[in-house]
PDB file of N, CA and C in Angstrom:
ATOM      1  N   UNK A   1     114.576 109.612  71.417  1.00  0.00           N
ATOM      2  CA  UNK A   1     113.338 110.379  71.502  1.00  0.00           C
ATOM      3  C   UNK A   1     112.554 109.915  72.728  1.00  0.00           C
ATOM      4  N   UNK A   2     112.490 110.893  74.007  1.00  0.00           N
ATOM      5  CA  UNK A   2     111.435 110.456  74.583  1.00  0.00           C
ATOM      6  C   UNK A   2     110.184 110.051  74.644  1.00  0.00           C
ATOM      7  N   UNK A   3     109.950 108.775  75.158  1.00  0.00           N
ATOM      8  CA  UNK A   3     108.673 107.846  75.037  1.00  0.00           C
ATOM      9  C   UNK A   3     107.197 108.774  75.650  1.00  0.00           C
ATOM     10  N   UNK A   4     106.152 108.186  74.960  1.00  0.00           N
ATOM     11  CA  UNK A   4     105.023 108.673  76.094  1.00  0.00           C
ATOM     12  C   UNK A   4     104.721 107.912  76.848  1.00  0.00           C
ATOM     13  N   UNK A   5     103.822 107.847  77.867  1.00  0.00           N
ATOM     14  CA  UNK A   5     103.718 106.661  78.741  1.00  0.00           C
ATOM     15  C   UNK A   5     102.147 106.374  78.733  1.00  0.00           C
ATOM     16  N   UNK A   6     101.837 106.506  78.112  1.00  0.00           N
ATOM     17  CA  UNK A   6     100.777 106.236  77.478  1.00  0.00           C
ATOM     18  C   UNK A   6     100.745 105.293  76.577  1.00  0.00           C
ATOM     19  N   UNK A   7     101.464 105.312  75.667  1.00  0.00           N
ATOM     20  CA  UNK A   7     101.979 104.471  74.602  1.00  0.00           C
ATOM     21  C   UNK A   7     102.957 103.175  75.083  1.00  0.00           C
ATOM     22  N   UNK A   8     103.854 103.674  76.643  1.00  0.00           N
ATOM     23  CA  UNK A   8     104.425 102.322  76.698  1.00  0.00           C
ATOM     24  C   UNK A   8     103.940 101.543  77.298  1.00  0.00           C
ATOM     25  N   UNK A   9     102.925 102.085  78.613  1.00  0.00           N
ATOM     26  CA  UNK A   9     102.128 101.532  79.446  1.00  0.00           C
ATOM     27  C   UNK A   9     100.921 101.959  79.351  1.00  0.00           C
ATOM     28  N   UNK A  10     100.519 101.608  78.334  1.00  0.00           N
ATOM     29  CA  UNK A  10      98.874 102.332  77.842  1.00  0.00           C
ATOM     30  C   UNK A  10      98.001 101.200  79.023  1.00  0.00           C
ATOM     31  N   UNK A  11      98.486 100.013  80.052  1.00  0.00           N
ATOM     32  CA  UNK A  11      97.794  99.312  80.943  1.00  0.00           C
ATOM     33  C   UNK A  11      97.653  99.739  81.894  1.00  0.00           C
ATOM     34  N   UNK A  12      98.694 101.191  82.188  1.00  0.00           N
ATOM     35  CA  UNK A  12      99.107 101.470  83.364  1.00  0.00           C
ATOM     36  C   UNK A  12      98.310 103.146  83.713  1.00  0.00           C
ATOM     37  N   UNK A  13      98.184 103.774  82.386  1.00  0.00           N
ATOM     38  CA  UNK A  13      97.922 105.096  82.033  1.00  0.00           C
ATOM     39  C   UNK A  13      96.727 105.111  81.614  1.00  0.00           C
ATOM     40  N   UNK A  14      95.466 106.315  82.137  1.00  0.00           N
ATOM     41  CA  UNK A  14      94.767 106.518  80.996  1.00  0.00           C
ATOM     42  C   UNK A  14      94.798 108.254  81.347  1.00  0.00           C
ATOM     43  N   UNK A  15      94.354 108.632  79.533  1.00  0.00           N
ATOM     44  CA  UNK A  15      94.152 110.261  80.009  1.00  0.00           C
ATOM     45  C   UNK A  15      92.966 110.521  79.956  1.00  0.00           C
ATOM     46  N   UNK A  16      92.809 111.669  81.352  1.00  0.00           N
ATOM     47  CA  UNK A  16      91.292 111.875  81.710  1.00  0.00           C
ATOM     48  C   UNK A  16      90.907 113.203  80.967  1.00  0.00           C
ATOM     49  N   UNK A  17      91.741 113.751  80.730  1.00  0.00           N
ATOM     50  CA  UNK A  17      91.804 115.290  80.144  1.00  0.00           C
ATOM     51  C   UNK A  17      93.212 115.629  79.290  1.00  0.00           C
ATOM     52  N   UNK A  18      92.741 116.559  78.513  1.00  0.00           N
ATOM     53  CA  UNK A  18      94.207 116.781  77.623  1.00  0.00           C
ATOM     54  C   UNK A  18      93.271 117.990  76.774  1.00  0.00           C
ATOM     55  N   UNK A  19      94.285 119.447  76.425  1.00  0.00           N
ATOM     56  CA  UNK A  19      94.422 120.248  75.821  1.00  0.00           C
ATOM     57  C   UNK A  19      95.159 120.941  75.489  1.00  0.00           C
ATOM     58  N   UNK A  20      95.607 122.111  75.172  1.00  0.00           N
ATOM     59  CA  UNK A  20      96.667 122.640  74.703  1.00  0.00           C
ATOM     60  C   UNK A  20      98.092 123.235  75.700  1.00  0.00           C
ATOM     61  N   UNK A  21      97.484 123.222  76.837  1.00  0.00           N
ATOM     62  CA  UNK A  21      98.148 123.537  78.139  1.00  0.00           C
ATOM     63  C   UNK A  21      98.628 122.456  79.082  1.00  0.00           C
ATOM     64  N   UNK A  22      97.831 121.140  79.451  1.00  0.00           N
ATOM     65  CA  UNK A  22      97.592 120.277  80.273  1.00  0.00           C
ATOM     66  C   UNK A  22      97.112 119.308  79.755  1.00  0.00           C
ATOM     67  N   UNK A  23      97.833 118.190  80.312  1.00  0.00           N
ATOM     68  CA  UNK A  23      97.419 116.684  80.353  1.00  0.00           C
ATOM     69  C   UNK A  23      97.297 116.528  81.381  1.00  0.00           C
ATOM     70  N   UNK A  24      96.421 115.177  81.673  1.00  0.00           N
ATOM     71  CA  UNK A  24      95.853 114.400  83.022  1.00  0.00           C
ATOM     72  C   UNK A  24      95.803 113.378  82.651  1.00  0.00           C
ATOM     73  N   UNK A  25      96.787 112.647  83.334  1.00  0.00           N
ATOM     74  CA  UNK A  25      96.681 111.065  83.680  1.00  0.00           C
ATOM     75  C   UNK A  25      96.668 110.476  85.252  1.00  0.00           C
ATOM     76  N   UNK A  26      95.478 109.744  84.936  1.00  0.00           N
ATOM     77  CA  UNK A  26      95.463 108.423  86.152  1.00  0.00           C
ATOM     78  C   UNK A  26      96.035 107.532  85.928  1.00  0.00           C
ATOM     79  N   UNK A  27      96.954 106.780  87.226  1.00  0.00           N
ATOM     80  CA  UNK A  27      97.874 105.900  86.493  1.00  0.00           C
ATOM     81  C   UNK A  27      97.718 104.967  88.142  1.00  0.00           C
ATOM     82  N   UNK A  28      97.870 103.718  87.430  1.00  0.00           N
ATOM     83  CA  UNK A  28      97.696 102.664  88.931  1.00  0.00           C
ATOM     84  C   UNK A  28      98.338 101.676  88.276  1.00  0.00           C
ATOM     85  N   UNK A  29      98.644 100.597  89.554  1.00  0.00           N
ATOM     86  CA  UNK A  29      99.860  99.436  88.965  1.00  0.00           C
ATOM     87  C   UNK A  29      99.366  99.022  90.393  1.00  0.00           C
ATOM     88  N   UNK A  30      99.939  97.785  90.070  1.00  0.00           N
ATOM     89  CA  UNK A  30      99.994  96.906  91.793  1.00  0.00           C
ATOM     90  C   UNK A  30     101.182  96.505  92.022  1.00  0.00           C
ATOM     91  N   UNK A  31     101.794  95.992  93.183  1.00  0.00           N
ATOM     92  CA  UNK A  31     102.737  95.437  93.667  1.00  0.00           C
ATOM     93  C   UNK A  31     103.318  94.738  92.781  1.00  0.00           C
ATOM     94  N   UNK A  32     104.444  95.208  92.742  1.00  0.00           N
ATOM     95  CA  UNK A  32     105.614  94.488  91.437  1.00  0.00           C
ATOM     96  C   UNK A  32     106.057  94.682  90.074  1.00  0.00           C
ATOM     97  N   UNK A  33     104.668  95.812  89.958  1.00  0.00           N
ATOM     98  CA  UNK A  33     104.526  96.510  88.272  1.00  0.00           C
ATOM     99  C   UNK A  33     106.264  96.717  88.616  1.00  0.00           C
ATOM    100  N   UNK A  34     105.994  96.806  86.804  1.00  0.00           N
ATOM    101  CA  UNK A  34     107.788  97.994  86.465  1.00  0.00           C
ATOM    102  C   UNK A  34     107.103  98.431  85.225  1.00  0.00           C
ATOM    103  N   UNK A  35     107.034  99.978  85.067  1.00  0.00           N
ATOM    104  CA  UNK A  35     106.784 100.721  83.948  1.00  0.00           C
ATOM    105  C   UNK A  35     108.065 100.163  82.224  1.00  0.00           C
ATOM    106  N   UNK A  36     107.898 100.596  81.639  1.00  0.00           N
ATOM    107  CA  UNK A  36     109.057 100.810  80.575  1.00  0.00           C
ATOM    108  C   UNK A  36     109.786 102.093  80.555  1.00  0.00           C
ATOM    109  N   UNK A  37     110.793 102.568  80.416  1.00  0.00           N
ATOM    110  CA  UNK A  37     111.679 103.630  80.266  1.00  0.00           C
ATOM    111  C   UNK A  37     109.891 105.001  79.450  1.00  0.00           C
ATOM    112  N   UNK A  38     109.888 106.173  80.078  1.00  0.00           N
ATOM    113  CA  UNK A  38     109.056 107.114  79.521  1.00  0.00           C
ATOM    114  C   UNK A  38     109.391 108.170  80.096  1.00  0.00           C
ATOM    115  N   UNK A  39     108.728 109.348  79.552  1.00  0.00           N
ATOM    116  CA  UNK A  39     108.895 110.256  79.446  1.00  0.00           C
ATOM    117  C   UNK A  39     107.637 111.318  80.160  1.00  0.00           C
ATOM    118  N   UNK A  40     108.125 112.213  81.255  1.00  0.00           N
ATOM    119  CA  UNK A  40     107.003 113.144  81.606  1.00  0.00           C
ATOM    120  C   UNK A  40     107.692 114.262  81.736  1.00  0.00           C
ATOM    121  N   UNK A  41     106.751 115.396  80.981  1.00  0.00           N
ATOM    122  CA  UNK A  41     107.843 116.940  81.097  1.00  0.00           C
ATOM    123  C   UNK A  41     106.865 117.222  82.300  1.00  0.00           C
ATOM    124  N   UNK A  42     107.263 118.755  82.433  1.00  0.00           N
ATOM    125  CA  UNK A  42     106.807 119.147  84.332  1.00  0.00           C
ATOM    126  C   UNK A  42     105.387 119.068  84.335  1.00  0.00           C
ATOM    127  N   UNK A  43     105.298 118.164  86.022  1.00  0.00           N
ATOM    128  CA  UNK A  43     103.987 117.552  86.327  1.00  0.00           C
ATOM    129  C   UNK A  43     103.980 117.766  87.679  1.00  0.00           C
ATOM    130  N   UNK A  44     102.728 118.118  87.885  1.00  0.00           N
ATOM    131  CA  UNK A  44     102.142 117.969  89.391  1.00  0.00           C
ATOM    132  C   UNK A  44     101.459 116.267  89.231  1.00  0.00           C
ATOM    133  N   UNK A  45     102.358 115.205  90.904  1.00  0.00           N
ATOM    134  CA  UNK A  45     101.355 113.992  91.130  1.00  0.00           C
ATOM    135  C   UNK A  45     100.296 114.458  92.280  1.00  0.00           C
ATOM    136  N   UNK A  46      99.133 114.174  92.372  1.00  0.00           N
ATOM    137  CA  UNK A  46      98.374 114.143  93.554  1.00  0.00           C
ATOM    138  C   UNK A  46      98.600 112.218  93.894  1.00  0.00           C
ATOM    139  N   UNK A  47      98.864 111.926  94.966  1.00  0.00           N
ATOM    140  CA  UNK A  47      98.346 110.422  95.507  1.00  0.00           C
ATOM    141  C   UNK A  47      96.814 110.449  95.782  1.00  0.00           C
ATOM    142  N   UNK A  48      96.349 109.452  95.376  1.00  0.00           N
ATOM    143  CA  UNK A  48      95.111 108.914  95.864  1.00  0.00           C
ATOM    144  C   UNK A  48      95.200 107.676  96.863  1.00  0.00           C
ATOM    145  N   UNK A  49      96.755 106.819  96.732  1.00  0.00           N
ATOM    146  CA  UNK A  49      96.552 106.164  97.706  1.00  0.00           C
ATOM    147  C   UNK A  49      98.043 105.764  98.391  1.00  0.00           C
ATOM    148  N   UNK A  50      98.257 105.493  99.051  1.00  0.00           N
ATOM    149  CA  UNK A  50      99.684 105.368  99.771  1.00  0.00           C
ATOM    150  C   UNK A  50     100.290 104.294  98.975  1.00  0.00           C
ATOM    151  N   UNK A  51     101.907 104.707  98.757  1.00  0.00           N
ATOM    152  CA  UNK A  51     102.525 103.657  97.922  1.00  0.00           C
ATOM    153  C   UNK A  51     104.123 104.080  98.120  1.00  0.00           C
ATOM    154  N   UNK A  52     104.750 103.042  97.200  1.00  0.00           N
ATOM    155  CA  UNK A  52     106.175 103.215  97.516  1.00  0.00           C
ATOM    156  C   UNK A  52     106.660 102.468  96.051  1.00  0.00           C
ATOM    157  N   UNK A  53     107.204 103.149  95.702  1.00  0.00           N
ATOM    158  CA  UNK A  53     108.686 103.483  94.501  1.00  0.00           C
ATOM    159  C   UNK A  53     109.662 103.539  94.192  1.00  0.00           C
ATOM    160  N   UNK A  54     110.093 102.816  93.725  1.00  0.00           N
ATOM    161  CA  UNK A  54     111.802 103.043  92.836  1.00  0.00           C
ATOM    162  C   UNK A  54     111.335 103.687  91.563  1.00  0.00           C
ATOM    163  N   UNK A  55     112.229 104.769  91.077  1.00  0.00           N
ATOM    164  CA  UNK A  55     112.463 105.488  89.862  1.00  0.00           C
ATOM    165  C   UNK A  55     114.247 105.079  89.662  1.00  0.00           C
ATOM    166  N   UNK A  56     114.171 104.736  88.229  1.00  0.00           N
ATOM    167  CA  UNK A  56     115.393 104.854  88.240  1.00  0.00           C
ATOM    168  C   UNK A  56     115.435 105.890  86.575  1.00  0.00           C
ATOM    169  N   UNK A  57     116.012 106.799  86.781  1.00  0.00           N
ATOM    170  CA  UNK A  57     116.123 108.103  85.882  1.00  0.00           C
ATOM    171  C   UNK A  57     116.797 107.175  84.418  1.00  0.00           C
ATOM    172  N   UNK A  58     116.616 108.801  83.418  1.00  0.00           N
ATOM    173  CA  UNK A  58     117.205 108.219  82.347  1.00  0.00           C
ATOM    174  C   UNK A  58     119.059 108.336  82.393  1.00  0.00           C
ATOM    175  N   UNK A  59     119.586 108.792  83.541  1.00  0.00           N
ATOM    176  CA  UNK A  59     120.790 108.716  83.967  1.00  0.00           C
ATOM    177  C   UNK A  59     121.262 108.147  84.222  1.00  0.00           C
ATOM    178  N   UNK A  60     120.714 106.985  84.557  1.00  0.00           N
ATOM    179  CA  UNK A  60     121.161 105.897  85.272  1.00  0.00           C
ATOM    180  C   UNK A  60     120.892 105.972  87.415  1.00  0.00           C
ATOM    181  N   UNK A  61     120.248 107.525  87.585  1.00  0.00           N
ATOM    182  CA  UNK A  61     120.453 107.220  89.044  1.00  0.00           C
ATOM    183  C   UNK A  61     119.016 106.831  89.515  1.00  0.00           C
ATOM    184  N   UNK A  62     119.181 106.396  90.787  1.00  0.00           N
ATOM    185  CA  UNK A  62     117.904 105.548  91.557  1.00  0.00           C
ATOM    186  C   UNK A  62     117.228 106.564  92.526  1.00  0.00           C
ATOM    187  N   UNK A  63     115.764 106.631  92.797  1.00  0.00           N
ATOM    188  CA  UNK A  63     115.177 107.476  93.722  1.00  0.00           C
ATOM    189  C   UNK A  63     114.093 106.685  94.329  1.00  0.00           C
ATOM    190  N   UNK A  64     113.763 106.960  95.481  1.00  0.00           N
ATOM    191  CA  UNK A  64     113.352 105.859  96.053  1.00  0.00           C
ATOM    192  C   UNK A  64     112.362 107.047  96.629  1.00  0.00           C
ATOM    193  N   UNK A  65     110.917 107.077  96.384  1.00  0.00           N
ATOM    194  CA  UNK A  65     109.424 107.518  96.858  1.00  0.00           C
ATOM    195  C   UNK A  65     108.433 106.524  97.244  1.00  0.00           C
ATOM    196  N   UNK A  66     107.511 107.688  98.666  1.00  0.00           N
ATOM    197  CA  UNK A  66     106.965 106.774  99.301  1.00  0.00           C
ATOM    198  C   UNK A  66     105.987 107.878  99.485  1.00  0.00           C
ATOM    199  N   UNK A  67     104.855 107.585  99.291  1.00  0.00           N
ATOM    200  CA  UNK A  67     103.782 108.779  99.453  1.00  0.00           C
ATOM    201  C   UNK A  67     102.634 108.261 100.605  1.00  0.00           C
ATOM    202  N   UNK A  68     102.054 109.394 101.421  1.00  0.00           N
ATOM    203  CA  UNK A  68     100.973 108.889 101.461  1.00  0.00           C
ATOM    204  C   UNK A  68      99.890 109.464 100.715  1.00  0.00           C
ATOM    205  N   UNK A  69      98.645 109.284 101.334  1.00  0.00           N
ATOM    206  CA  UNK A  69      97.110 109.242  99.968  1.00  0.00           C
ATOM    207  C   UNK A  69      97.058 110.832 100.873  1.00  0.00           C
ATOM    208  N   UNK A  70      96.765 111.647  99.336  1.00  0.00           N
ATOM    209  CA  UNK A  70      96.708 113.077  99.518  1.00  0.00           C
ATOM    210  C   UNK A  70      97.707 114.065  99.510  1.00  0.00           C
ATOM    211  N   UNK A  71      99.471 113.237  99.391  1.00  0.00           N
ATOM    212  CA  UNK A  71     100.221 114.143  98.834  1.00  0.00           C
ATOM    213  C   UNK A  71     100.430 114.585  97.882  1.00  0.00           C
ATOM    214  N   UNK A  72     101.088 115.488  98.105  1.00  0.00           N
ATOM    215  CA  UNK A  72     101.513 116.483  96.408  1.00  0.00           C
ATOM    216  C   UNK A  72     102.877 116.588  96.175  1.00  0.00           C
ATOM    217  N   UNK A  73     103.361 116.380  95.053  1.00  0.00           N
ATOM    218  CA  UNK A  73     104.350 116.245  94.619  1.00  0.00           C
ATOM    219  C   UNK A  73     104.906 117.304  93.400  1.00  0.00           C
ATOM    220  N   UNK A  74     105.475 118.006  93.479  1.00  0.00           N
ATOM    221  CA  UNK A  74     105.531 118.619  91.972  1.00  0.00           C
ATOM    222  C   UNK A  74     107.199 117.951  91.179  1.00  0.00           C
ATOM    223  N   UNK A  75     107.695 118.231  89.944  1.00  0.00           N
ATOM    224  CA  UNK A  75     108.474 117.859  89.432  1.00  0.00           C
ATOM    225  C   UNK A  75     108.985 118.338  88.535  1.00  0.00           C
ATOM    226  N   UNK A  76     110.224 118.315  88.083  1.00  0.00           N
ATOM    227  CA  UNK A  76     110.294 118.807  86.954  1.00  0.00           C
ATOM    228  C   UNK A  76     110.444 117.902  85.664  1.00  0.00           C
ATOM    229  N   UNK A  77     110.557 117.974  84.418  1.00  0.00           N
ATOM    230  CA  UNK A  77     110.575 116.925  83.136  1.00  0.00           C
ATOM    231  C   UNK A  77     111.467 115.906  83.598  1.00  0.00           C
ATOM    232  N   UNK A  78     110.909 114.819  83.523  1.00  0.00           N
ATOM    233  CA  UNK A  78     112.257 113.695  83.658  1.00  0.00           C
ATOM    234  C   UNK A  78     111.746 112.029  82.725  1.00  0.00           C
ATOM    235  N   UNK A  79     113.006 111.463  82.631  1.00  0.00           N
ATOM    236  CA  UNK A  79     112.884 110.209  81.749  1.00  0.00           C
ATOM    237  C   UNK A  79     112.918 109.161  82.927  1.00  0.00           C
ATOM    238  N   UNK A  80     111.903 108.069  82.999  1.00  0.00           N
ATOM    239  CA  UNK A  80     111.981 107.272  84.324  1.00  0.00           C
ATOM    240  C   UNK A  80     111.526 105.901  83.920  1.00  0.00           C
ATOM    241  N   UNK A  81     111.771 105.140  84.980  1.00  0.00           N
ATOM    242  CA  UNK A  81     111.272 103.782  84.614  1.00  0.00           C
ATOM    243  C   UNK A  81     110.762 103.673  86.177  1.00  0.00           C
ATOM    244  N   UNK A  82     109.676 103.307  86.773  1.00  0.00           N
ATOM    245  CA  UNK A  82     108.798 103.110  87.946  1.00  0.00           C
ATOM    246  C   UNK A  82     108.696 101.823  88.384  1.00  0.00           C
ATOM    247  N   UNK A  83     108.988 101.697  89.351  1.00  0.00           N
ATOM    248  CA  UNK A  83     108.516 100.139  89.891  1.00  0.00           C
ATOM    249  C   UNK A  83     107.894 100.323  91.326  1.00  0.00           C
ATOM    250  N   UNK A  84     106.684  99.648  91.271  1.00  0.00           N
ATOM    251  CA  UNK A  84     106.036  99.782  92.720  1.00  0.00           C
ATOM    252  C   UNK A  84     106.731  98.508  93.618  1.00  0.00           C
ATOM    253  N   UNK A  85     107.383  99.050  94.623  1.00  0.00           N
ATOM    254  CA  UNK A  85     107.818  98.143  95.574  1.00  0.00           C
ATOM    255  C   UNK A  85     107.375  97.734  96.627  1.00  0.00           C
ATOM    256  N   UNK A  86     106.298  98.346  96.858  1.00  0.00           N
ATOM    257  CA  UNK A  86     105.273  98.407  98.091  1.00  0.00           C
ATOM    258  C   UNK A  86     104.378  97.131  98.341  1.00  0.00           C
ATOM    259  N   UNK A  87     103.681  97.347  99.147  1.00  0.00           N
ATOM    260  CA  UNK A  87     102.682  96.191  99.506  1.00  0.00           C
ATOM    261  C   UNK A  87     101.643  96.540  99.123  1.00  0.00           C
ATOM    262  N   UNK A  88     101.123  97.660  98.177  1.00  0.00           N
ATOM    263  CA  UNK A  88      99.807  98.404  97.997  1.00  0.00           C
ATOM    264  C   UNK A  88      99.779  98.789  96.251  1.00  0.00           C
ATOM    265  N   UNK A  89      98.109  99.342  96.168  1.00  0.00           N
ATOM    266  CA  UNK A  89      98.558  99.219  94.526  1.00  0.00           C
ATOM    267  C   UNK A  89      99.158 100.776  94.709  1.00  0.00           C
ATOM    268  N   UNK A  90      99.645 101.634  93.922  1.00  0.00           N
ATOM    269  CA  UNK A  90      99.684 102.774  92.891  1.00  0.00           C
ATOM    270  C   UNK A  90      98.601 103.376  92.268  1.00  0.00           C
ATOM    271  N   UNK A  91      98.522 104.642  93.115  1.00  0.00           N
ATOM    272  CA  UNK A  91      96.823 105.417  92.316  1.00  0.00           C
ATOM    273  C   UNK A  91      97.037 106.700  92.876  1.00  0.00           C
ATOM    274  N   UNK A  92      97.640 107.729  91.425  1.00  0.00           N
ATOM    275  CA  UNK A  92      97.934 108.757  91.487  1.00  0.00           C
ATOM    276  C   UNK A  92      97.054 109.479  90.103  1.00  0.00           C
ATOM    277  N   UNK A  93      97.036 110.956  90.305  1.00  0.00           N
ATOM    278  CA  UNK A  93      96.744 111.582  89.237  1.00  0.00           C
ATOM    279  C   UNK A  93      97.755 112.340  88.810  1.00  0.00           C
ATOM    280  N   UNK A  94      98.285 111.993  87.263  1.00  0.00           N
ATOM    281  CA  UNK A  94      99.725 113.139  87.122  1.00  0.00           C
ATOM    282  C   UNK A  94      98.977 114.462  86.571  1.00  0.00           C
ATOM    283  N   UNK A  95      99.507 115.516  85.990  1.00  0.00           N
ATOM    284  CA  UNK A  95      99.088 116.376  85.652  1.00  0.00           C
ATOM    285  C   UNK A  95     100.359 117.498  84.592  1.00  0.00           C
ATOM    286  N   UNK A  96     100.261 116.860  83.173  1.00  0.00           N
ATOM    287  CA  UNK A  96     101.781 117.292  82.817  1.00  0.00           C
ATOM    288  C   UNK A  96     101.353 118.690  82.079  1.00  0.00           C
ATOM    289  N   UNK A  97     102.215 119.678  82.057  1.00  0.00           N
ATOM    290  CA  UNK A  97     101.954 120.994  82.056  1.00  0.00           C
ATOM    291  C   UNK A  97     102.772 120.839  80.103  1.00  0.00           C
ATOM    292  N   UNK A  98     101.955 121.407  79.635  1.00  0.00           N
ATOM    293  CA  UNK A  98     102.881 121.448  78.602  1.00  0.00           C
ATOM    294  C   UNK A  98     103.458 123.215  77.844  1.00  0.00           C
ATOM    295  N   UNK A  99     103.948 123.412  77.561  1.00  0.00           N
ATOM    296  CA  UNK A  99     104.876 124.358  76.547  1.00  0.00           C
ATOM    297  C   UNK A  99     104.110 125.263  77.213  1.00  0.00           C
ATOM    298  N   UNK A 100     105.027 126.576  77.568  1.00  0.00           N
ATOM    299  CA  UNK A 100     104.082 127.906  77.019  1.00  0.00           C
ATOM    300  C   UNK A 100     103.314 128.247  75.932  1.00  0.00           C
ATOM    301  N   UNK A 101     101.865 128.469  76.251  1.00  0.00           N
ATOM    302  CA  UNK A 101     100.733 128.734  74.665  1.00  0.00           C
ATOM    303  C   UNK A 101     100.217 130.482  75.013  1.00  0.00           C
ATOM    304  N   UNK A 102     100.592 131.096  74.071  1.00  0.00           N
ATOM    305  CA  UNK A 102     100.225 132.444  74.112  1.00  0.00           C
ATOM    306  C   UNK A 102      99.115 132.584  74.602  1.00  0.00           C
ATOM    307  N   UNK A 103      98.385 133.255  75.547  1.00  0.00           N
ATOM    308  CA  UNK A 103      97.079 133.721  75.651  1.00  0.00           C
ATOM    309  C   UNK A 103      96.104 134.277  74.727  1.00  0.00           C
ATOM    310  N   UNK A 104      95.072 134.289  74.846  1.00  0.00           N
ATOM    311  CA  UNK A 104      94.172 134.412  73.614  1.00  0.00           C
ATOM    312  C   UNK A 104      93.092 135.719  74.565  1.00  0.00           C
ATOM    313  N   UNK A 105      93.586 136.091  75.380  1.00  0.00           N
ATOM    314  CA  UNK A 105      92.997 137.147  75.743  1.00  0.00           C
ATOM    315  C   UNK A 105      93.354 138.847  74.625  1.00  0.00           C
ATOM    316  N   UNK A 106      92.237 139.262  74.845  1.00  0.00           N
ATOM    317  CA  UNK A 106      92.751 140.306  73.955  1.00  0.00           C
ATOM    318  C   UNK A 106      92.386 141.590  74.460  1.00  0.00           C
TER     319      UNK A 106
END
């Protein structure tokens, strides 16, 4: 069962917003963090500050990100474990999209 990351790194995560459509998390770490194995379905990251990353998937494969402050990233659902490898902290906003919810327009 995929993890939340909230729950594994509730040090690392907080949510700024959450409703039936969208979650928002700010998430920061410093040099050397390593997340625990979690779970994000499709998310837009904004950077707030320049950083650099290893992901290693729930596949076993490795991805190696390096942002600077003000990129955008979009994604699709994936299982990851994060480690900041950089010389800087980690300070992004995720933004996880959840399920299609019928409209309530009428």
């Amino acid at each position: 069962m995929p993890q939340d990351p909230v729950k594994t790194d509730g040090d690392k995560y907080t949510v700024l917003l959450e409703n039936e459509r969208v979650r928002v998390l700010e998430y920061r770490d410093l040099p050397g963090s390593k997340t625990s194995m979690h779970y994000h379905p499709d998310f837009v990251l904004y950077a707030l500050s320049p950083f650099k990353r290893r992901l290693t998937l729930g596949n076993g494969k490795v991805l190696m990100r390096e942002f600077k402050s003000g990129e955008v990233l979009w994604s699709q659902a994936q299982e990851h474990i994060g480690e900041n490898i950089g010389a800087s902290e980690t300070h992004v906003i995720i933004i996880e999209l959840k399920e299609n919810v019928p409209s309530k327009s009428g």
